[in-house]
N, C-alpha and C. Protein backbone atom coordinates (compact mmCIF):
# COMPACT_ATOMS: atom_id res chain seq x y z
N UNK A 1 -17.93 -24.32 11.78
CA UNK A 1 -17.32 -23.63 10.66
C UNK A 1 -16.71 -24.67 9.73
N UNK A 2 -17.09 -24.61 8.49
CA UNK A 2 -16.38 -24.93 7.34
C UNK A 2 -15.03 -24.86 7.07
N UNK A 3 -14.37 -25.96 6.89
CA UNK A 3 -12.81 -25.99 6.50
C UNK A 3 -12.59 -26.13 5.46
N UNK A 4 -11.87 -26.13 4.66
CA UNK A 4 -11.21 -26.15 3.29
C UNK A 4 -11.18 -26.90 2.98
N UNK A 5 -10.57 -28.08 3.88
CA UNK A 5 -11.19 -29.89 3.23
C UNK A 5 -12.05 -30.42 3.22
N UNK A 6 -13.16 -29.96 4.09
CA UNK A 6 -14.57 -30.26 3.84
C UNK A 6 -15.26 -29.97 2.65
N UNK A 7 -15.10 -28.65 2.17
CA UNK A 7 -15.02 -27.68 1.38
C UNK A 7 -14.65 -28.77 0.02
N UNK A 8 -13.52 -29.06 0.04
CA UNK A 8 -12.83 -29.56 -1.28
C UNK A 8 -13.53 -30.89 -1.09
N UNK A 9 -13.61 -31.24 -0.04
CA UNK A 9 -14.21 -32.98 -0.09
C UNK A 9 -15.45 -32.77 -0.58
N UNK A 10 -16.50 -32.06 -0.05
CA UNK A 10 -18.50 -31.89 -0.66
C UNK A 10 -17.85 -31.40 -2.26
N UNK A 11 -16.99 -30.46 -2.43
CA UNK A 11 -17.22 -30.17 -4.39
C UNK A 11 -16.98 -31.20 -5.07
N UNK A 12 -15.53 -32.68 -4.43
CA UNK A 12 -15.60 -33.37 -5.27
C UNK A 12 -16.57 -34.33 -5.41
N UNK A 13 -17.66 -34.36 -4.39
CA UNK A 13 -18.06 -35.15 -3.99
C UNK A 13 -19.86 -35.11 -4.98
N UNK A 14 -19.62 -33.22 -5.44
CA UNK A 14 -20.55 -32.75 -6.12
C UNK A 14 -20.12 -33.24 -7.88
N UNK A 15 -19.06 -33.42 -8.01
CA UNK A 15 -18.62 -33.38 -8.99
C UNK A 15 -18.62 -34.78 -9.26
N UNK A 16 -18.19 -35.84 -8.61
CA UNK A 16 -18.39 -37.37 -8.79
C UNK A 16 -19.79 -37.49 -8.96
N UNK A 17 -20.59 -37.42 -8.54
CA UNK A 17 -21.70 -38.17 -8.83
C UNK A 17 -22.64 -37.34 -9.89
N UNK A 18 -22.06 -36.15 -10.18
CA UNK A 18 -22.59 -35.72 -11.49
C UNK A 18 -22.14 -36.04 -12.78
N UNK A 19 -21.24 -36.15 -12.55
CA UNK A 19 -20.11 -37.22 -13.47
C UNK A 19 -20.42 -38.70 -13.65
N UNK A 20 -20.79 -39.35 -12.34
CA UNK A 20 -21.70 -40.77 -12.30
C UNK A 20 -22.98 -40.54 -13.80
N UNK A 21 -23.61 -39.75 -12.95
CA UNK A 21 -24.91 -39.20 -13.99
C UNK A 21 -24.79 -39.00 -15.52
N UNK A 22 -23.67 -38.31 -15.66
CA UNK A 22 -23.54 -37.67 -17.39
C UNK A 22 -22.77 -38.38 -17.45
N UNK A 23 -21.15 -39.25 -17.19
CA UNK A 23 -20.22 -39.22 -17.39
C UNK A 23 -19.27 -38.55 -17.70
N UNK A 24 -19.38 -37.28 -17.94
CA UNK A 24 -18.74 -36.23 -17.52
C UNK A 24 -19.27 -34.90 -16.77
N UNK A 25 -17.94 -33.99 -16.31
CA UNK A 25 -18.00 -33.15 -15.09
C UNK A 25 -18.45 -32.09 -16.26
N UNK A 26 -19.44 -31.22 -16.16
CA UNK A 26 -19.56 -30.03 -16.82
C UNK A 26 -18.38 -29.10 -16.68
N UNK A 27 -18.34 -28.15 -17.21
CA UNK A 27 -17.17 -27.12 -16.80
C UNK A 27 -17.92 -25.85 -16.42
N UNK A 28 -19.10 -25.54 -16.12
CA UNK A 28 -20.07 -24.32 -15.45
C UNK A 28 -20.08 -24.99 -14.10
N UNK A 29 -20.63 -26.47 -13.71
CA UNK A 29 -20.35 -26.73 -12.43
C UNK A 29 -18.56 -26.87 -12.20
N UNK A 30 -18.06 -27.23 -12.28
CA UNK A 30 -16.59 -26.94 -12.13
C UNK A 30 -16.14 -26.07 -11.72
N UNK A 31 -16.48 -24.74 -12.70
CA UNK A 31 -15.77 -23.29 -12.48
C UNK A 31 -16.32 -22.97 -11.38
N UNK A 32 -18.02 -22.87 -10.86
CA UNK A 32 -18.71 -23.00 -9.77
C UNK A 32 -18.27 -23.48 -8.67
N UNK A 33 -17.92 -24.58 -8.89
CA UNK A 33 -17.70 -25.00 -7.80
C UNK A 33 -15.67 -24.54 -7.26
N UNK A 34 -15.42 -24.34 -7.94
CA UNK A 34 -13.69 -23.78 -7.80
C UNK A 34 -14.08 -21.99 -7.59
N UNK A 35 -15.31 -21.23 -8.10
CA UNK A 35 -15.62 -20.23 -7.73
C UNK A 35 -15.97 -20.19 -6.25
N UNK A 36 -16.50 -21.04 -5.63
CA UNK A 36 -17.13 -20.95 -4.17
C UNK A 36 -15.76 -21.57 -3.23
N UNK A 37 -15.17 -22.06 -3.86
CA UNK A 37 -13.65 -22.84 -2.91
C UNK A 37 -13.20 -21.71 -3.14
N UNK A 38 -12.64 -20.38 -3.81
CA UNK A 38 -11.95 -19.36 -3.69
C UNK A 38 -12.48 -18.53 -3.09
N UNK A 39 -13.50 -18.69 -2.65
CA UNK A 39 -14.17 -17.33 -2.00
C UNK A 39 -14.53 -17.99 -0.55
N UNK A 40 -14.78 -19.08 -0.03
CA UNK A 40 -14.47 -19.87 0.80
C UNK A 40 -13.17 -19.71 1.77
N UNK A 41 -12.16 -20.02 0.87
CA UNK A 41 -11.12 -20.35 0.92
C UNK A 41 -10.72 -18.57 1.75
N UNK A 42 -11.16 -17.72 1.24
CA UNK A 42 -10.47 -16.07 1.73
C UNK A 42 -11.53 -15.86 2.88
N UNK A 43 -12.88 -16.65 3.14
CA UNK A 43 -13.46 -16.34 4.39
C UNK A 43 -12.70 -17.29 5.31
N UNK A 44 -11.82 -18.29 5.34
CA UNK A 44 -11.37 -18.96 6.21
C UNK A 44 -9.61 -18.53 6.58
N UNK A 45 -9.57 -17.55 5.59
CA UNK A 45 -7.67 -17.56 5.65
C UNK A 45 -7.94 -15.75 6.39
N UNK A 46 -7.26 -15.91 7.68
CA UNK A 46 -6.79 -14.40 8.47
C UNK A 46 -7.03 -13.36 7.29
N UNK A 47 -7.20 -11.96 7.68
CA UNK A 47 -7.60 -10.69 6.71
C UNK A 47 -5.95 -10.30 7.15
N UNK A 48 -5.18 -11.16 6.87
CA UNK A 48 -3.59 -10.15 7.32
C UNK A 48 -3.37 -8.76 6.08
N UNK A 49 -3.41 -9.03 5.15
CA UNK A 49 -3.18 -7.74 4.20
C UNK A 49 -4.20 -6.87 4.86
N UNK A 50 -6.08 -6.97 4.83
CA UNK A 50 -6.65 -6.03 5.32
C UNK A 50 -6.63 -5.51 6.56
N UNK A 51 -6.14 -6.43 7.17
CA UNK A 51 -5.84 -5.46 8.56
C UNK A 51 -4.69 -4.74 8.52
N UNK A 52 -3.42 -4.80 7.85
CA UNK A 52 -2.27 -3.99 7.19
C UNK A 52 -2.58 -2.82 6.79
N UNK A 53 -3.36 -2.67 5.97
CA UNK A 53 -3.84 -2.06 4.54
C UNK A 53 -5.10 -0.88 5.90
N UNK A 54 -5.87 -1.07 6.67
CA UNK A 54 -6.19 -0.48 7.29
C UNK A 54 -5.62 0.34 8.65
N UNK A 55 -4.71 -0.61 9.20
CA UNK A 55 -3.62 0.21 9.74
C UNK A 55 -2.88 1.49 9.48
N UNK A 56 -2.03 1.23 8.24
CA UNK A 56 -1.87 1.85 7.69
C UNK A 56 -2.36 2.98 6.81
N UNK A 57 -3.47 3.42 6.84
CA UNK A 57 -4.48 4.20 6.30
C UNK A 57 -5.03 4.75 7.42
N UNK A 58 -5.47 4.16 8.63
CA UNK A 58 -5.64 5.02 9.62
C UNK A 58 -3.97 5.79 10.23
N UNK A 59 -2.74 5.23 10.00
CA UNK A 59 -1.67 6.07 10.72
C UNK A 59 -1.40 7.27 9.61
N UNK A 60 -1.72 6.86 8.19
CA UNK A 60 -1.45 8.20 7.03
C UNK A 60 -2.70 9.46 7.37
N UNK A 61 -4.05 8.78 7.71
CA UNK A 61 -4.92 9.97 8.70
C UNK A 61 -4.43 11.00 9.59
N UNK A 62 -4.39 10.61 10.45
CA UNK A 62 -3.27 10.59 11.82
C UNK A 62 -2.41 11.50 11.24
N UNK A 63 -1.94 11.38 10.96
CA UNK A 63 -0.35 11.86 10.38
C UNK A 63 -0.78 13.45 9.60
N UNK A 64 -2.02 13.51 8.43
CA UNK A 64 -2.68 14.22 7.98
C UNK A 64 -3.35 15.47 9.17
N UNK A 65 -3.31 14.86 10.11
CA UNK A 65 -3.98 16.14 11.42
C UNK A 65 -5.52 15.45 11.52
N UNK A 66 -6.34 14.47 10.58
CA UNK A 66 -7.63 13.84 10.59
C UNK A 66 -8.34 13.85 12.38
N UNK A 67 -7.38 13.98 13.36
CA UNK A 67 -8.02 13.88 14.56
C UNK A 67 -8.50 15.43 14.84
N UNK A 68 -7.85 16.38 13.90
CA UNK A 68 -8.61 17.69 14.25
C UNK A 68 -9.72 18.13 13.08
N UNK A 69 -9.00 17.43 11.62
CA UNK A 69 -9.46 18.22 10.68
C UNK A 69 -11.12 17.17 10.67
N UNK A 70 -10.80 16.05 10.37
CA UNK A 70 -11.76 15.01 10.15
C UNK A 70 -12.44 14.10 11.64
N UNK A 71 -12.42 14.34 12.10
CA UNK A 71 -12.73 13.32 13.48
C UNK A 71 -13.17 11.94 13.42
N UNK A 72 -14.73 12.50 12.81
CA UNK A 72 -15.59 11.62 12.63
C UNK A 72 -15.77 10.40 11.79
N UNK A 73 -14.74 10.43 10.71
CA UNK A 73 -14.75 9.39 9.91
C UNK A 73 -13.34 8.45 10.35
N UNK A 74 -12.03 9.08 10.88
CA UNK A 74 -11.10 8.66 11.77
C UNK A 74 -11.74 8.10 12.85
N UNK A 75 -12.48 8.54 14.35
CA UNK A 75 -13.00 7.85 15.01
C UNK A 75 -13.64 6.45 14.56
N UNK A 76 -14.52 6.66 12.88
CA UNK A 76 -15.23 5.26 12.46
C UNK A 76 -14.15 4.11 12.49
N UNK A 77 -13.24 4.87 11.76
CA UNK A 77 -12.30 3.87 11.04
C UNK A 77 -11.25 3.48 12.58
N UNK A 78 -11.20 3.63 13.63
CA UNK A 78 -10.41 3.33 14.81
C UNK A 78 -11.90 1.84 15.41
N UNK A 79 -12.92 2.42 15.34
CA UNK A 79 -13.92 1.41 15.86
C UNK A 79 -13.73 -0.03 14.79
N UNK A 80 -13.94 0.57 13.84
CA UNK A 80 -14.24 -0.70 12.61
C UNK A 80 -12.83 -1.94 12.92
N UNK A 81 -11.90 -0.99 13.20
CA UNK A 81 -10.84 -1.42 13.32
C UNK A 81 -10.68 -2.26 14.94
N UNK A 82 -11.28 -2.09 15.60
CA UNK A 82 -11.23 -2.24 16.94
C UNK A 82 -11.94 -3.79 16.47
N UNK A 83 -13.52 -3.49 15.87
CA UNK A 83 -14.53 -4.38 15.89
C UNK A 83 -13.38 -5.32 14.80
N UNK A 84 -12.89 -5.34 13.82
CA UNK A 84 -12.07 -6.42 13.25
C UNK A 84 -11.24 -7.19 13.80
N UNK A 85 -10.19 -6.42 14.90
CA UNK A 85 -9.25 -7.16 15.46
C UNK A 85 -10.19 -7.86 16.50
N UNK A 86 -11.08 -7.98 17.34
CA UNK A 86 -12.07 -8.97 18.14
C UNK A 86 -11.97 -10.17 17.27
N UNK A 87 -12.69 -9.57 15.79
CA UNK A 87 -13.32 -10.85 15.50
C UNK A 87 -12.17 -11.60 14.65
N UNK A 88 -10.86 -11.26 14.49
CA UNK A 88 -9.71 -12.35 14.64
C UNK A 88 -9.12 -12.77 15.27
N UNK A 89 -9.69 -12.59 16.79
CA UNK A 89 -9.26 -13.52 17.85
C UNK A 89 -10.23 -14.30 17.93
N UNK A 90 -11.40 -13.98 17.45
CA UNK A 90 -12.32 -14.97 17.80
C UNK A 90 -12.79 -16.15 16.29
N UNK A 91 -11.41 -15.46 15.39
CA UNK A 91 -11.41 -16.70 13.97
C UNK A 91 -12.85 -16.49 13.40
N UNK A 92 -13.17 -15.14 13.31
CA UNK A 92 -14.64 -15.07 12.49
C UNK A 92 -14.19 -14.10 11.72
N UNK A 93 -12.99 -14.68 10.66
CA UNK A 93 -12.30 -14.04 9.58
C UNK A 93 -12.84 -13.51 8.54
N UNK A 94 -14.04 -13.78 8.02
CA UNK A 94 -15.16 -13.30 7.20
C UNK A 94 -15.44 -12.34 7.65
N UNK A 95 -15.94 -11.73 8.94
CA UNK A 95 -16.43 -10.77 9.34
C UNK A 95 -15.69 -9.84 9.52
N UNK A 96 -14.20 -10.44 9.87
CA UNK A 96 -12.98 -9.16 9.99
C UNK A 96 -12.57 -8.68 9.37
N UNK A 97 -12.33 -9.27 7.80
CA UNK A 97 -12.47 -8.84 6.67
C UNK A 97 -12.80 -7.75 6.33
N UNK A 98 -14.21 -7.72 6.21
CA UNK A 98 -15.36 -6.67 6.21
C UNK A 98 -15.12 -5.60 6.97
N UNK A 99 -14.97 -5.78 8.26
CA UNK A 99 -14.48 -4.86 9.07
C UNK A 99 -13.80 -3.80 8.97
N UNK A 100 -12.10 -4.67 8.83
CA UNK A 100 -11.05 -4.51 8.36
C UNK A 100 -10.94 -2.97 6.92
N UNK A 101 -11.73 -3.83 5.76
CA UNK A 101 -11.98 -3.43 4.34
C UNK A 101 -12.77 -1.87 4.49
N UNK A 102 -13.92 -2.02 6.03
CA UNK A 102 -14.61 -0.19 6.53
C UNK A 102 -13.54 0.31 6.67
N UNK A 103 -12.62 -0.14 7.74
CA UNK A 103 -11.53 0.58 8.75
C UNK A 103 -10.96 1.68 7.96
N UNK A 104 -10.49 0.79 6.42
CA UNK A 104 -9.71 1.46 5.58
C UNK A 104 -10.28 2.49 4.83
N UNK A 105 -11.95 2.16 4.40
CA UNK A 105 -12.22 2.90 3.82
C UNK A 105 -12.95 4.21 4.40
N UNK A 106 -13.24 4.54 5.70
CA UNK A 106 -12.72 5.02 6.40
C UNK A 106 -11.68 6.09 6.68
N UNK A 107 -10.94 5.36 6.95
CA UNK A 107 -9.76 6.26 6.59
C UNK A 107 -9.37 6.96 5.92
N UNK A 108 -9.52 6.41 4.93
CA UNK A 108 -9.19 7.39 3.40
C UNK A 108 -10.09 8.87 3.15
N UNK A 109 -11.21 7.97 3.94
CA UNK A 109 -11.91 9.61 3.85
C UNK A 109 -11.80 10.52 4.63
N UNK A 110 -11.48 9.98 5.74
CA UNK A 110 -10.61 10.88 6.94
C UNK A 110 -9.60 11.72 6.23
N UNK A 111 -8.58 11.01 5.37
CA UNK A 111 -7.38 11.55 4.79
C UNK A 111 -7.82 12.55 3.71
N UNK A 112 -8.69 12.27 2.98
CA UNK A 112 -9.13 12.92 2.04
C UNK A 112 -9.75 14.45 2.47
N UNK A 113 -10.60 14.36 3.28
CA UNK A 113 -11.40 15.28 4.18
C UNK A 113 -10.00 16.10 5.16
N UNK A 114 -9.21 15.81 5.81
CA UNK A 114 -8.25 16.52 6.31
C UNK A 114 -7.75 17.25 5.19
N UNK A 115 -6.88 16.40 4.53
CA UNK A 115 -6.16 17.35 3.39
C UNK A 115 -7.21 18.40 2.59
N UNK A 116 -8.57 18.05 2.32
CA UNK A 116 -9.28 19.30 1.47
C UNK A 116 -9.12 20.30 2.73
N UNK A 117 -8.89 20.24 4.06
CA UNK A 117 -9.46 20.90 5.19
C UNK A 117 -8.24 22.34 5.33
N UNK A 118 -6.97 20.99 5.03
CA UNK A 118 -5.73 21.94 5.26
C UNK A 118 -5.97 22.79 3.76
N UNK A 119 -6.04 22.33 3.04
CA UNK A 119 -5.85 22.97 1.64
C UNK A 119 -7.09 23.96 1.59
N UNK A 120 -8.06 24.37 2.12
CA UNK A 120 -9.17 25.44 2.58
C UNK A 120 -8.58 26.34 3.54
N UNK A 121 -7.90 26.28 4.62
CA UNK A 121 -7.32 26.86 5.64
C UNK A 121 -6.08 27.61 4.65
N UNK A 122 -5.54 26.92 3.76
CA UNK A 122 -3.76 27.43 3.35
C UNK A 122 -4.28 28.47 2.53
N UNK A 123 -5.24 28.37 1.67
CA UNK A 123 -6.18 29.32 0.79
C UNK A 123 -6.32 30.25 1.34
N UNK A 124 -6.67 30.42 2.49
CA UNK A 124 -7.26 32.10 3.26
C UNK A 124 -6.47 32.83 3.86
C-alpha cells in the first residue's frame, strides 16, 4: 500500500523532471497531480466521519420501527456496516469507505420507507 510520502515523493518527482524538460511545471500537471494526492490522501486516512455518519443513520432507522416497517434495506445497511468495520481493522480504508458510504445510504432508505409505512398505517 501506498503512503502519502511516497505519494508526495513520485508527484514531485513527476514534477521535477518535467520541469527539467520545459523548465517549467505546467499547472494541468500540478492540479493533477495535487488532484490524485487528495483523493489518495482520503483512501489512506480511516472513514471516521463515514462510519459516524452511518451509525448514526442506521440508530435514526431503528428508532423509526425500520426493523418492522423496512427490514430489508436496515438488514443491508447492518451488513454493509459489518463488511466496513472488518475492513478497518484490516486498514483497507478505501474499501470501508465505500462500505461505510452503502451502510448509510441504506439506511436512509430504511428511514424513509418506515416513516412512508407509519404514515400509510396513521391514514387508515
Amino acid at each position: 500500500m501506498l503512503d502519502g510520502g511516497s505519494l508526495l515523493d513520485g508527484a514531485e518527482a513527476v514534477l521535477s523532471e518535467h520541469k527539467n524538460k520545459t523548465g517549467r511545471a505546467p499547472k494541468r500537471t500540478a492540479a493533477a497531480l495535487i488532484a490524485t494526492l487528495s483523493i489518495a490522501a482520503c483512501a489512506t486516512s480511516p472513514p471516521v466521519q463515514e462510519m459516524s455518519d452511518a451509525r448514526e443513520a442506521i440508530a435514526a432507522a431503528e428508532q423509526a420501527s425500520a426493523d418492522e416497517l423496512a427490514p430489508g434495506p436496515l438488514n443491508d445497511a447492518r451488513r454493509f456496516l459489518e463488511t466496513a468495520e472488518q475492513l478497518l481493522r484490516d486498514e483497507a480504508y478505501g474499501a470501508a469507505r465505500i462500505n461505510a458510504i452503502r451502510a448509510r445510504n441504506r439506511a436512509v432508505q430504511a428511514l424513509e420507507a418506515s416513516q412512508e409505512a407509519a404514515e400509510r398505517g396513521s391514514e387508515e
